[in-house]
C-alpha atoms as a PDB file:
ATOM      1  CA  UNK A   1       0.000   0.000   0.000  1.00  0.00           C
ATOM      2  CA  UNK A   2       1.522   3.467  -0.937  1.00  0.00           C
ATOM      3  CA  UNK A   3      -0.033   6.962   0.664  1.00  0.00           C
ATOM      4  CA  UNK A   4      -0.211   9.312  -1.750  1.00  0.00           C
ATOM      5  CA  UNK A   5       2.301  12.192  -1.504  1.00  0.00           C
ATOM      6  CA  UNK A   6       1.524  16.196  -1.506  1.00  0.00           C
ATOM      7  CA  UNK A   7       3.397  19.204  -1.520  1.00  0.00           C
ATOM      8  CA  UNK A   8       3.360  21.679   0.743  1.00  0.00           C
ATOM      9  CA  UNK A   9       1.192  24.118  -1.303  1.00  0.00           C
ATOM     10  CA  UNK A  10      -1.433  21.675  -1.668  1.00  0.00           C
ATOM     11  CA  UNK A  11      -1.491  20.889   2.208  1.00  0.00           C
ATOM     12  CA  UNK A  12      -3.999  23.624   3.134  1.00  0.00           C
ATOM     13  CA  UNK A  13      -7.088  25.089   1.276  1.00  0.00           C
ATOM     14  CA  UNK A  14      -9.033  28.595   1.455  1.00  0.00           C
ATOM     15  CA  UNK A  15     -12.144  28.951   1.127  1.00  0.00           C
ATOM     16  CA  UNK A  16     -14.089  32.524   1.792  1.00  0.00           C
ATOM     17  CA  UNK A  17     -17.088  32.421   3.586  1.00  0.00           C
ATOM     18  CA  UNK A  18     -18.484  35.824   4.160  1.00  0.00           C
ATOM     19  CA  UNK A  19     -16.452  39.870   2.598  1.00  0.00           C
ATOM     20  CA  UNK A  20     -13.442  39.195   4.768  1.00  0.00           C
ATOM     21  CA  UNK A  21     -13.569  36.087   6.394  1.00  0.00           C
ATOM     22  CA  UNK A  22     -11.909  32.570   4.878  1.00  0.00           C
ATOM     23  CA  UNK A  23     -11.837  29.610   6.424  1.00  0.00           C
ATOM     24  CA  UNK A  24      -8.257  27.918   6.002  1.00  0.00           C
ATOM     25  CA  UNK A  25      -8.397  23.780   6.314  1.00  0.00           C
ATOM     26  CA  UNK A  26      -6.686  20.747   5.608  1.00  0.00           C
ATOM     27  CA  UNK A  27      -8.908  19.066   2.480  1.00  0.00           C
ATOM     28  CA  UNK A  28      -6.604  15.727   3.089  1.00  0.00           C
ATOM     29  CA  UNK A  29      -7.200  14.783   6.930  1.00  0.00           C
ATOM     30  CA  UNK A  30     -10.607  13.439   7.811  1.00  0.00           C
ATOM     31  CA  UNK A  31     -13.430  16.121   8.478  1.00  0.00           C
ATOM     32  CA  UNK A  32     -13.571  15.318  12.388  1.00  0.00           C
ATOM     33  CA  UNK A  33      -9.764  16.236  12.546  1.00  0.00           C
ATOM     34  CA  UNK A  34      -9.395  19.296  10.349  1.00  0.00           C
ATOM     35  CA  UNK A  35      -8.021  22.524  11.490  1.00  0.00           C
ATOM     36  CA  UNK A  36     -10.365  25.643  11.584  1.00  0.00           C
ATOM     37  CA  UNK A  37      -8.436  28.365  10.770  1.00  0.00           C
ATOM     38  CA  UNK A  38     -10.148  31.502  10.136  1.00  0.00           C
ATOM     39  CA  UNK A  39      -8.732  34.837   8.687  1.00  0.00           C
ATOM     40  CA  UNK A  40     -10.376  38.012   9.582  1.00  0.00           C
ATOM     41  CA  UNK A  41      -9.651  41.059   7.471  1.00  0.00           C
ATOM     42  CA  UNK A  42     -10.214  44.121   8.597  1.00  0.00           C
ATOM     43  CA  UNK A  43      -9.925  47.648   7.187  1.00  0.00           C
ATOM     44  CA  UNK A  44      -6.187  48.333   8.462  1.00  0.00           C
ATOM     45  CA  UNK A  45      -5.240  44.547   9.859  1.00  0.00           C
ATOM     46  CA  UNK A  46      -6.189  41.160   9.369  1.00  0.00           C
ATOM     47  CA  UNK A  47      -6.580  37.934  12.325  1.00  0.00           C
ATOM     48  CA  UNK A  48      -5.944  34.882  12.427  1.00  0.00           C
ATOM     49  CA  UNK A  49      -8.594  33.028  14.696  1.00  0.00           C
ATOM     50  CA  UNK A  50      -6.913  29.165  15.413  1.00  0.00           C
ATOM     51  CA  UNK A  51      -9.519  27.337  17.676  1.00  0.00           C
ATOM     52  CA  UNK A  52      -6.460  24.403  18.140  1.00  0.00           C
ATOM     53  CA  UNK A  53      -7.727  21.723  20.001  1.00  0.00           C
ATOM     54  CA  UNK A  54     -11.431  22.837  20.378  1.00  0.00           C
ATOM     55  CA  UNK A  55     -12.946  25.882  22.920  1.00  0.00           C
ATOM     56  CA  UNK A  56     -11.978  26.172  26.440  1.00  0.00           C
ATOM     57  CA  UNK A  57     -11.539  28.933  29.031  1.00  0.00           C
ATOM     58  CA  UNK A  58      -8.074  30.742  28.206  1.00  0.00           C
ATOM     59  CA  UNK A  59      -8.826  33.688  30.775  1.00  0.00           C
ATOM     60  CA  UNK A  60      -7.461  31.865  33.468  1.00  0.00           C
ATOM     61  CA  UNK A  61      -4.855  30.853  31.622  1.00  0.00           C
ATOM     62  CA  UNK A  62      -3.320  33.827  30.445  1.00  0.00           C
ATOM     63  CA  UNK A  63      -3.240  37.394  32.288  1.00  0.00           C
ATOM     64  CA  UNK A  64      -2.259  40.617  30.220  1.00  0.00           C
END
């Protein structure tokens, strides 16, 4: 058995969603394991929103 081989540039895909927003993913890993990677672009900067390993409380996690 031989697993097919991909570059790098083929490794993620964009897809826009809404004026602004794209959803980056991975179109070769199985739906339930995807990243969610969404890109936010405003009128002077963009974000990146990168939910990792699902949602959880970063408050207490993090102090500012």
């Amino acid at each position: 058995m031989s697993l097919r081989r991909i570059n790098e540039k083929q490794w993620y895909r964009t897809t826009p969603k809404a004026d602004g927003i794209t959803l980056v993913d991975e179109p070769w890993i199985k739906p339930f394991y995807r990243c969610n990677i969404w890109h936010v672009q405003g009128s002077k900067r963009g974000m990146v929103v990168d939910f990792g390993l699902g949602r959880c409380r970063c408050v207490s996690r993090w102090h500012y």
